[in-house]
N, C-alpha and C. Protein backbone atom coordinates (compact mmCIF):
# COMPACT_ATOMS: atom_id res chain seq x y z
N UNK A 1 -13.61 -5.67 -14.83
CA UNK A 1 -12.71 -4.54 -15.03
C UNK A 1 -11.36 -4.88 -14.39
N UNK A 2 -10.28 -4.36 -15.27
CA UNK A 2 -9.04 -4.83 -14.91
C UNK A 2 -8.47 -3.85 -13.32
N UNK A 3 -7.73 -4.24 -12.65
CA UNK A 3 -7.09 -3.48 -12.04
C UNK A 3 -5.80 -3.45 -11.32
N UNK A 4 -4.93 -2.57 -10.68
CA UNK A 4 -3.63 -3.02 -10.50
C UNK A 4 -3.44 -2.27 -8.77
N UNK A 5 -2.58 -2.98 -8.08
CA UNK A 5 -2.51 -2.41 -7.02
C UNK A 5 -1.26 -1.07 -6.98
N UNK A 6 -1.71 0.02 -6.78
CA UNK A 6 -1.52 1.36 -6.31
C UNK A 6 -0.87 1.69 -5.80
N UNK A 7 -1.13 1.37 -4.51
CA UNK A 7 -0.74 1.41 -2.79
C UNK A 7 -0.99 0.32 -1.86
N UNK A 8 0.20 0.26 -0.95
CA UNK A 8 -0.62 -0.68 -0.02
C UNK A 8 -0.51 -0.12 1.26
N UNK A 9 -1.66 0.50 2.32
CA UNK A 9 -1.37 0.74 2.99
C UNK A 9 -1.48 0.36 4.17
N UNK A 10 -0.71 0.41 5.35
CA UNK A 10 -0.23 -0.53 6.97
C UNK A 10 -0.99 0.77 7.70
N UNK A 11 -1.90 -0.01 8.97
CA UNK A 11 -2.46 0.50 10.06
C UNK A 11 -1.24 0.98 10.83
N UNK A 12 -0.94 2.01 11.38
CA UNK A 12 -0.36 1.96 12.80
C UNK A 12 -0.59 1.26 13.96
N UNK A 13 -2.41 1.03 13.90
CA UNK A 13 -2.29 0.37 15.46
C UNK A 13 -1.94 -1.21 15.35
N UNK A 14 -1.85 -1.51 13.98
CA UNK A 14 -1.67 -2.87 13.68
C UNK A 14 0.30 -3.30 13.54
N UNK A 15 0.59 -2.64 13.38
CA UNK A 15 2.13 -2.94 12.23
C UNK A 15 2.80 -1.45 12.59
N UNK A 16 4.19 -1.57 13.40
CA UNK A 16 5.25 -0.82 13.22
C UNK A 16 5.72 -0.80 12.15
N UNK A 17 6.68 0.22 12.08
CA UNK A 17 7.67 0.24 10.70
C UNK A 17 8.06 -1.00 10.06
N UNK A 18 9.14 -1.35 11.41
CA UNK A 18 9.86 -3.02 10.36
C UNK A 18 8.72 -3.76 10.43
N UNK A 19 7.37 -4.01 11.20
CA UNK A 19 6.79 -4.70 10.54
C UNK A 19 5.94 -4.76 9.02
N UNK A 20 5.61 -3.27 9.07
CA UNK A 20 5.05 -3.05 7.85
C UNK A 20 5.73 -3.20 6.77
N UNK A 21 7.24 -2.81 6.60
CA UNK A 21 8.52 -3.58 5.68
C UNK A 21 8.72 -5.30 5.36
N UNK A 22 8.34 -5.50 6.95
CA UNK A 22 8.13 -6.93 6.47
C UNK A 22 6.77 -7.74 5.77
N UNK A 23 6.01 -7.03 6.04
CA UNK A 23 4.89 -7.56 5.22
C UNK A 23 5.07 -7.29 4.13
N UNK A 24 5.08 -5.81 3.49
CA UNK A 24 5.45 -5.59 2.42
C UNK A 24 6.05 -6.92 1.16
N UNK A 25 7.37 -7.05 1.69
CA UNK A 25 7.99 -8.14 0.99
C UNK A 25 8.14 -9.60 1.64
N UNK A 26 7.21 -9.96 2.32
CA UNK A 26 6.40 -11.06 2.19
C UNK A 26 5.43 -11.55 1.36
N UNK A 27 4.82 -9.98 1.14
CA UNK A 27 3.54 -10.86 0.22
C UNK A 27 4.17 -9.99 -1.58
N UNK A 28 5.14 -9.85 -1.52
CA UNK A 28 5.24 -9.73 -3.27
C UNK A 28 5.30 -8.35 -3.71
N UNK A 29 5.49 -7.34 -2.61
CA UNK A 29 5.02 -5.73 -2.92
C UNK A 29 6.40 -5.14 -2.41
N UNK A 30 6.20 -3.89 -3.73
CA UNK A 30 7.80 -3.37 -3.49
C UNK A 30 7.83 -2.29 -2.27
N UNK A 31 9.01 -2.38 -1.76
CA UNK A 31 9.15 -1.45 -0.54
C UNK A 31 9.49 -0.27 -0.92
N UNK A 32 10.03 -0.19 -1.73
CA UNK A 32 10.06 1.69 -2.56
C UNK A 32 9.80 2.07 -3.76
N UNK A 33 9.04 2.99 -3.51
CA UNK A 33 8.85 3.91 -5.38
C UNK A 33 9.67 4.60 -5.65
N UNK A 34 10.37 4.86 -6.71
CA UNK A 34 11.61 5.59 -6.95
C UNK A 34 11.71 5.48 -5.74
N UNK A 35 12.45 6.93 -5.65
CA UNK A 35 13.18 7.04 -4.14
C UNK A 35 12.47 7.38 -3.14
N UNK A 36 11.32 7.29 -2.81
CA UNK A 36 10.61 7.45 -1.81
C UNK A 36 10.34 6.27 -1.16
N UNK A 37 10.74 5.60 0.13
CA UNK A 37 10.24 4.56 0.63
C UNK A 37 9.18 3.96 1.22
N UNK A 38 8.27 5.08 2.08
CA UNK A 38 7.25 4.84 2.50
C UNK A 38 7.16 6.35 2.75
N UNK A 39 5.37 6.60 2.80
CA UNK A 39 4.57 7.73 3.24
C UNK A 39 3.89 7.47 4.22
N UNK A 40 4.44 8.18 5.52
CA UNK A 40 3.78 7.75 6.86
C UNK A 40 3.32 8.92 7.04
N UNK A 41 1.93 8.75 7.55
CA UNK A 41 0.45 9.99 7.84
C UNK A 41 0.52 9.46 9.75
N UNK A 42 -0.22 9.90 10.64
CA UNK A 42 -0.57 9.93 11.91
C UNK A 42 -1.01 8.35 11.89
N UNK A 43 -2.14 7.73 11.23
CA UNK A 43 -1.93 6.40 10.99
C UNK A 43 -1.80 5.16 10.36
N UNK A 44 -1.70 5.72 9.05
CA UNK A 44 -1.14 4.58 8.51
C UNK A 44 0.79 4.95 7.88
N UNK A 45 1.10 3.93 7.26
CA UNK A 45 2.09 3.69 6.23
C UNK A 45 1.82 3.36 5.08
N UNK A 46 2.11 4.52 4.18
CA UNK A 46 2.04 3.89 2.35
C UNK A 46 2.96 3.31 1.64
N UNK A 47 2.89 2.42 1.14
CA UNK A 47 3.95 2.13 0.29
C UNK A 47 2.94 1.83 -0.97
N UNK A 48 3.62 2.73 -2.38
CA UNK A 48 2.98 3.11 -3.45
C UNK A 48 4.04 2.33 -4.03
N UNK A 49 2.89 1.45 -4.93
CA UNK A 49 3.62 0.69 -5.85
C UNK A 49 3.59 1.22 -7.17
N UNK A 50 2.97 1.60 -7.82
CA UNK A 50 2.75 2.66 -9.03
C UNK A 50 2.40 4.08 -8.86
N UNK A 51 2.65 4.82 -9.87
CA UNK A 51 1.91 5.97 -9.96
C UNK A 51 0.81 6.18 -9.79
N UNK A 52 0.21 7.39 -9.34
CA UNK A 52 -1.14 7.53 -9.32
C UNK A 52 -1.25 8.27 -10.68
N UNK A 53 -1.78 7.44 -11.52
CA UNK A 53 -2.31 7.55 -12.76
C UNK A 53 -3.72 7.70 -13.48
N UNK A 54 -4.74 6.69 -12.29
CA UNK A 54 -5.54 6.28 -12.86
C UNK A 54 -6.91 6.85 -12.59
N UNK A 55 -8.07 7.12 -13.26
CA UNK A 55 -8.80 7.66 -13.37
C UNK A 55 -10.07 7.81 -12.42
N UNK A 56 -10.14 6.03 -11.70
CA UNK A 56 -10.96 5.68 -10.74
C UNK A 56 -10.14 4.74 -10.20
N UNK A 57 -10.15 4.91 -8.71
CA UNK A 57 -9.63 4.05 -7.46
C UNK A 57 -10.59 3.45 -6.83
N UNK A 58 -10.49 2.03 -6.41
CA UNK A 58 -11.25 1.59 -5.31
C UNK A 58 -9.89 0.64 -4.26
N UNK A 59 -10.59 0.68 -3.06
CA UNK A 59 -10.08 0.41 -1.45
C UNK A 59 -10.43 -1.76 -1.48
N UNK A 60 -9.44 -2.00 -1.44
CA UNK A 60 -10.00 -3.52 -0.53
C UNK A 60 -9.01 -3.71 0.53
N UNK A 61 -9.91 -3.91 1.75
CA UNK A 61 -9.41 -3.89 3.08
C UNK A 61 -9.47 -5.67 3.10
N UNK A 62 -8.01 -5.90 3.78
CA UNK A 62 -8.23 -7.00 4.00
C UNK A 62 -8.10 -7.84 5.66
N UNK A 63 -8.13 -8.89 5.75
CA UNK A 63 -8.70 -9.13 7.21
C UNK A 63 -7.46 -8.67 7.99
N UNK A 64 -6.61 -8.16 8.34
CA UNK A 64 -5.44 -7.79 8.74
C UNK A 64 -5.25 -6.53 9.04
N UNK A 65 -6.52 -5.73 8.26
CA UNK A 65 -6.39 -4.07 8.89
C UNK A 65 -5.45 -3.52 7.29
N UNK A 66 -5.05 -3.89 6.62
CA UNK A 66 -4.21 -3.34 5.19
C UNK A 66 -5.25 -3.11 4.45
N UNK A 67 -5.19 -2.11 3.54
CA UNK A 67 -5.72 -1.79 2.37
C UNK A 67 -5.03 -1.58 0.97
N UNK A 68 -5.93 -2.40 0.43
CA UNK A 68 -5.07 -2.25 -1.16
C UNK A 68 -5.87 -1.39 -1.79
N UNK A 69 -5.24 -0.38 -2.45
CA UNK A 69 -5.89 0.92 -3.20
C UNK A 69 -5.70 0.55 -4.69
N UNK A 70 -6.75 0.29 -5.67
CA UNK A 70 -6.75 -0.20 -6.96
C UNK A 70 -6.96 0.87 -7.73
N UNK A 71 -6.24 0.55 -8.60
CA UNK A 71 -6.46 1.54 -10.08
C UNK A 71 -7.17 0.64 -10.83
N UNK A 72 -8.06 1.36 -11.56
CA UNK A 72 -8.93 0.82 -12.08
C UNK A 72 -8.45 0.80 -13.70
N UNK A 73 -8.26 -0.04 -14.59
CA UNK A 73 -8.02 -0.32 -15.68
C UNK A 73 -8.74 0.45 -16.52
């Protein structure tokens, strides 16, 4: 099944702001959706790369404490 990344979202206890900016566009992921730049909750940071469109989501956490939120094709 196809899928596309969503969101990517940064731990707080892992990654401040500019760091989470810098990861961001290190690894290939845009730092703003339209005009919204990031969605910061108590602990993480979102940065939404697409719309939430899709019908079923799944989570892959990767060794770093980030999660990529997939839309499912």
């Amino acid at each position: 099944m196809a899928t596309e990344v969503q969101s990517v979202i940064l731990p707080k206890k892992k990654f401040t702001k500019l760091q989470a900016k810098k990861w961001i566009k290190e690894n290939g992921y845009k730092e703003s959706f339209y005009k919204k730049q990031v969605d910061i909750t108590k602990e993480y940071y979102r940065f939404r790369q697409k719309a939430p469109k899709y019908k079923n989501y799944r989570n892959k956490k990767l060794s770093n404490g980030v999660i990529l939120v997939l839309g499912l094709k």
